[in-house]
PDB file of N, CA and C in Angstrom:
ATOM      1  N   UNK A   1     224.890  61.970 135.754  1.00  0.00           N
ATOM      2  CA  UNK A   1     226.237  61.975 135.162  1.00  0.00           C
ATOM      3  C   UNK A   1     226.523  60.609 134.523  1.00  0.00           C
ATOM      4  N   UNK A   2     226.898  60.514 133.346  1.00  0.00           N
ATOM      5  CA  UNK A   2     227.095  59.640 132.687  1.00  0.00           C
ATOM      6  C   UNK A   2     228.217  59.043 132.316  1.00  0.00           C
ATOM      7  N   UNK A   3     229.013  57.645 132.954  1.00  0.00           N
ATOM      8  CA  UNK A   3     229.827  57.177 133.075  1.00  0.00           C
ATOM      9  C   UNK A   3     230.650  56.933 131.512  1.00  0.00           C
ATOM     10  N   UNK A   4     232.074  57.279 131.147  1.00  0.00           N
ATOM     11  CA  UNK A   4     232.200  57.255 130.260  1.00  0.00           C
ATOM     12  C   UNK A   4     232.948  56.019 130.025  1.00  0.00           C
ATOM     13  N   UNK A   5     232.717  55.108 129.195  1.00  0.00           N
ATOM     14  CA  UNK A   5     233.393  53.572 128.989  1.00  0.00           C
ATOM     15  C   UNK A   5     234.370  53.630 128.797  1.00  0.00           C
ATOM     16  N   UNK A   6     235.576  53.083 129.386  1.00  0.00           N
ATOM     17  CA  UNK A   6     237.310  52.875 129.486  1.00  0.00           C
ATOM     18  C   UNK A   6     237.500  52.718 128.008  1.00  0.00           C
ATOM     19  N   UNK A   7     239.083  53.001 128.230  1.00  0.00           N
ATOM     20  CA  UNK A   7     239.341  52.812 126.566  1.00  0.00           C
ATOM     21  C   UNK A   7     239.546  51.799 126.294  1.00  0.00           C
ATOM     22  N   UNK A   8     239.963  51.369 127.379  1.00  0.00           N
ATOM     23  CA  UNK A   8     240.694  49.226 126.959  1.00  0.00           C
ATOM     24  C   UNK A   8     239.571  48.983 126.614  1.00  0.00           C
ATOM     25  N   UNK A   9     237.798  49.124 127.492  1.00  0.00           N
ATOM     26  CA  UNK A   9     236.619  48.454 126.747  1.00  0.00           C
ATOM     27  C   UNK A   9     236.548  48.788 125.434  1.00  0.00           C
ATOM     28  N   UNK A  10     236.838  49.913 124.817  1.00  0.00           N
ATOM     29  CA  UNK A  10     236.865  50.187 123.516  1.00  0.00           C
ATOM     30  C   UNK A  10     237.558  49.366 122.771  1.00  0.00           C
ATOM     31  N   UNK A  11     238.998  49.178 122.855  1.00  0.00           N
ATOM     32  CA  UNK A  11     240.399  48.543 122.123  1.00  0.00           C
ATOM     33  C   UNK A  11     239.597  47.308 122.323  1.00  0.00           C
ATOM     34  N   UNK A  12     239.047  46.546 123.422  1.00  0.00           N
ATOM     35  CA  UNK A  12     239.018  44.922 123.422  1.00  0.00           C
ATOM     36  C   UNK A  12     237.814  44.787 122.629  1.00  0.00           C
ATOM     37  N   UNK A  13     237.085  46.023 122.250  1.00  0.00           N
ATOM     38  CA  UNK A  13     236.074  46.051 121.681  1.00  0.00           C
ATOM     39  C   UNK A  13     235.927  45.538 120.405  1.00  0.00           C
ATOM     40  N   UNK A  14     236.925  46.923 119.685  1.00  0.00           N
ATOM     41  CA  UNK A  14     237.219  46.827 118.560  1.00  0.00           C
ATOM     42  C   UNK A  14     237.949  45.938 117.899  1.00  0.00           C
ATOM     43  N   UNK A  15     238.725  45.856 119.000  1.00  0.00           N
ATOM     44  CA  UNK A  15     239.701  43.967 118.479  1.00  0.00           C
ATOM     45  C   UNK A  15     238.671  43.159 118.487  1.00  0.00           C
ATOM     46  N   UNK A  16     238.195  42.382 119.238  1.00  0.00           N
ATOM     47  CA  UNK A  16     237.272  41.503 118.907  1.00  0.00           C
ATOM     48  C   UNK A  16     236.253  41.833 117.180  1.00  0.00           C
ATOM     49  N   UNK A  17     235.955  42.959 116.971  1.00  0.00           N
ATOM     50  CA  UNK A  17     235.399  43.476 115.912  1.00  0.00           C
ATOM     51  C   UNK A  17     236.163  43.442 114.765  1.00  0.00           C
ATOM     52  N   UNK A  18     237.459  43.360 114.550  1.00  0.00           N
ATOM     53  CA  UNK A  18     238.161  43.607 113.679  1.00  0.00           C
ATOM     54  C   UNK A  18     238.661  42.141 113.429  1.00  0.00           C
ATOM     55  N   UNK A  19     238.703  41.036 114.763  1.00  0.00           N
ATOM     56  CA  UNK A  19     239.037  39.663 114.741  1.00  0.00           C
ATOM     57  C   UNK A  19     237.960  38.834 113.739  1.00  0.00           C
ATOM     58  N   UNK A  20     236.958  39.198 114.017  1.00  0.00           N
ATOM     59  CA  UNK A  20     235.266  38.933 113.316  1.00  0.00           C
ATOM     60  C   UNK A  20     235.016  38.996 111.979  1.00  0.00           C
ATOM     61  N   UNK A  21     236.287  40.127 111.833  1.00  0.00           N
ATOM     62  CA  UNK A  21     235.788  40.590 110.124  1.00  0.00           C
ATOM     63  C   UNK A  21     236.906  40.111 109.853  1.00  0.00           C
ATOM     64  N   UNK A  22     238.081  39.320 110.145  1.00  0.00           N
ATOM     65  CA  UNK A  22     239.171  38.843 109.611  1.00  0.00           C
ATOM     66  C   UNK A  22     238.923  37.543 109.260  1.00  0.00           C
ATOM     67  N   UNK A  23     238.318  36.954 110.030  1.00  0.00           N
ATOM     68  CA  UNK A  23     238.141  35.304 110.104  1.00  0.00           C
ATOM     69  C   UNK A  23     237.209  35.274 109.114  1.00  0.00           C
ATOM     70  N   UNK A  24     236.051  36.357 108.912  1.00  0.00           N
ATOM     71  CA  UNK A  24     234.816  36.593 108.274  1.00  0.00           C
ATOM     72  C   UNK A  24     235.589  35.890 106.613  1.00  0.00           C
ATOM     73  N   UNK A  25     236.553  37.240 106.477  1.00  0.00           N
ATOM     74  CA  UNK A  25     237.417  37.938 105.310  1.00  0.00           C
ATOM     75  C   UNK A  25     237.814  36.816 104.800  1.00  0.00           C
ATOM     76  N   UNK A  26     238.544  35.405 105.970  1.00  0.00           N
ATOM     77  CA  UNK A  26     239.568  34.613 105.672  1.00  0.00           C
ATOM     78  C   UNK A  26     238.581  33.543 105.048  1.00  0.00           C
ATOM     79  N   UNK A  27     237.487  33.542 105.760  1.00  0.00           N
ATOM     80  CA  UNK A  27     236.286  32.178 105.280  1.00  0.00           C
ATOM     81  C   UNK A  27     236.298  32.310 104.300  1.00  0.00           C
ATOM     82  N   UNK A  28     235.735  33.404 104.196  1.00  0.00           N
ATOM     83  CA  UNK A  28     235.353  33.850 102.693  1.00  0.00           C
ATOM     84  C   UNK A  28     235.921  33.529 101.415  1.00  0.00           C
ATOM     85  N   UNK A  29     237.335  34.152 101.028  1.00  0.00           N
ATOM     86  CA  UNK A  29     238.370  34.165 100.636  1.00  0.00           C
ATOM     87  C   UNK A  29     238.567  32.372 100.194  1.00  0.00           C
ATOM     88  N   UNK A  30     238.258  32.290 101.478  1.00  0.00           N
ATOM     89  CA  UNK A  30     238.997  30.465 101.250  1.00  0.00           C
ATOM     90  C   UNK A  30     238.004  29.072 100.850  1.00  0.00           C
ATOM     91  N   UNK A  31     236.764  30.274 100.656  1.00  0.00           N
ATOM     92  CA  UNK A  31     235.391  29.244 100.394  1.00  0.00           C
ATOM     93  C   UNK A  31     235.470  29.731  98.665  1.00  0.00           C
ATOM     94  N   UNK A  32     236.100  30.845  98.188  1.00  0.00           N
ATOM     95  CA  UNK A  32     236.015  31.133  96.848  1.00  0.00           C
ATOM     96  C   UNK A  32     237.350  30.182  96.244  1.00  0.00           C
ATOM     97  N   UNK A  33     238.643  30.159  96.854  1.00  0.00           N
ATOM     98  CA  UNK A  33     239.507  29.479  96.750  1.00  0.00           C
ATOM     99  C   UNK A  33     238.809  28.229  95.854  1.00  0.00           C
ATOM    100  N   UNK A  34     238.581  27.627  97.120  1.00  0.00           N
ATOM    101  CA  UNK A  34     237.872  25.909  97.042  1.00  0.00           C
ATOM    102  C   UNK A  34     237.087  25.715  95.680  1.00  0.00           C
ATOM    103  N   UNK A  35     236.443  26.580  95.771  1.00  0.00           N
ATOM    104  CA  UNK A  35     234.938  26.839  94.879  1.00  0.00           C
ATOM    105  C   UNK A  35     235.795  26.876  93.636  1.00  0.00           C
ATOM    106  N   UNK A  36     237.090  27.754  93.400  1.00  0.00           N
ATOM    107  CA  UNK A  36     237.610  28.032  92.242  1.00  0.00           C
ATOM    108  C   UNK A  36     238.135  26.944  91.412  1.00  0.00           C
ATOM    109  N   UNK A  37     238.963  26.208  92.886  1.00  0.00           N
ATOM    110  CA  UNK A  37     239.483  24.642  92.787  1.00  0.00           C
ATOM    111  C   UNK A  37     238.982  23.966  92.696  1.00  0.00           C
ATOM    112  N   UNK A  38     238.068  23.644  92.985  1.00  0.00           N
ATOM    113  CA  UNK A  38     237.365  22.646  92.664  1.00  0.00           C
ATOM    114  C   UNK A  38     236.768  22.759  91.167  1.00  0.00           C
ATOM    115  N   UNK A  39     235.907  23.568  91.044  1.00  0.00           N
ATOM    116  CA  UNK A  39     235.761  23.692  89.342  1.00  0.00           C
ATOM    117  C   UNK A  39     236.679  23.785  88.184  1.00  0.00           C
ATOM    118  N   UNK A  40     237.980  24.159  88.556  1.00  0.00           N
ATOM    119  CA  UNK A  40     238.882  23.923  87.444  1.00  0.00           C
ATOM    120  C   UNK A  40     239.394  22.610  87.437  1.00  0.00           C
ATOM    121  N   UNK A  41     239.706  21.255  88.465  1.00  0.00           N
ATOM    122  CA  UNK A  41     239.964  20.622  88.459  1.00  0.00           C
ATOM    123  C   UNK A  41     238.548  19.561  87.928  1.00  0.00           C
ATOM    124  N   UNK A  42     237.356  20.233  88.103  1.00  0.00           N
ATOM    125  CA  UNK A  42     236.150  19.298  87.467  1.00  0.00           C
ATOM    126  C   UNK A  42     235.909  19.491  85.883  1.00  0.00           C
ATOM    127  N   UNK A  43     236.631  20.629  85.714  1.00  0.00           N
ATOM    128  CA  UNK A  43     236.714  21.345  84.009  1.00  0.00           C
ATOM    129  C   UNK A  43     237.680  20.335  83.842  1.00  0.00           C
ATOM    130  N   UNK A  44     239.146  20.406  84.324  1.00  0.00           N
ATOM    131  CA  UNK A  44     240.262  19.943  83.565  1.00  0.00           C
ATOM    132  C   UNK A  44     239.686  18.253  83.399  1.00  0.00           C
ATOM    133  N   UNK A  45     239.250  17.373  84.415  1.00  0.00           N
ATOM    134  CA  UNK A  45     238.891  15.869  84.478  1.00  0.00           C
ATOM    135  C   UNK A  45     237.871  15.858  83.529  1.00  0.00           C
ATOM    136  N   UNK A  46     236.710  16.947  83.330  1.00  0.00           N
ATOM    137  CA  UNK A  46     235.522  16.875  82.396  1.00  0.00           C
ATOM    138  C   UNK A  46     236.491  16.714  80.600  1.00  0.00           C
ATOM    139  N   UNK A  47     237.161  17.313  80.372  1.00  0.00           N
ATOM    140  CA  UNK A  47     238.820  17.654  79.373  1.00  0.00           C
ATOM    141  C   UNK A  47     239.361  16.542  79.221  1.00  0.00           C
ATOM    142  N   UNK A  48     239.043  16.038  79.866  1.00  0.00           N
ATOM    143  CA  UNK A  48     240.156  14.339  80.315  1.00  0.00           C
ATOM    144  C   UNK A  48     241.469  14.426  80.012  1.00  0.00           C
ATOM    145  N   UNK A  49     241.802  16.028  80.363  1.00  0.00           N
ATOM    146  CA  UNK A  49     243.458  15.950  80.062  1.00  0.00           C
ATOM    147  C   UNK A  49     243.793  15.340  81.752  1.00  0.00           C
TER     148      UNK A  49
END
């Protein structure tokens, strides 16, 4: 007979899983940011406006 896993193990499961892909989401997001910023501000100084 095969014990069936609680649901909270599920929920703390999936939270943790869903925490993972948020922070993932947020890195991400905020490494394209940078990346964006930074090159328009190396365009605009390259411009010498």
């Amino acid at each position: 007979m095969q014990r069936r896993p609680s649901p909270l193990s599920i929920k703390s499961k999936a939270l943790s899983i869903s925490e993972n892909g948020t922070s993932c989401v947020i890195n991400f997001s905020t490494s394209i940011t940078l990346f964006i910023y930074f090159s328009t501000t190396e365009g605009i100084s390259d411009r010498g406006l």
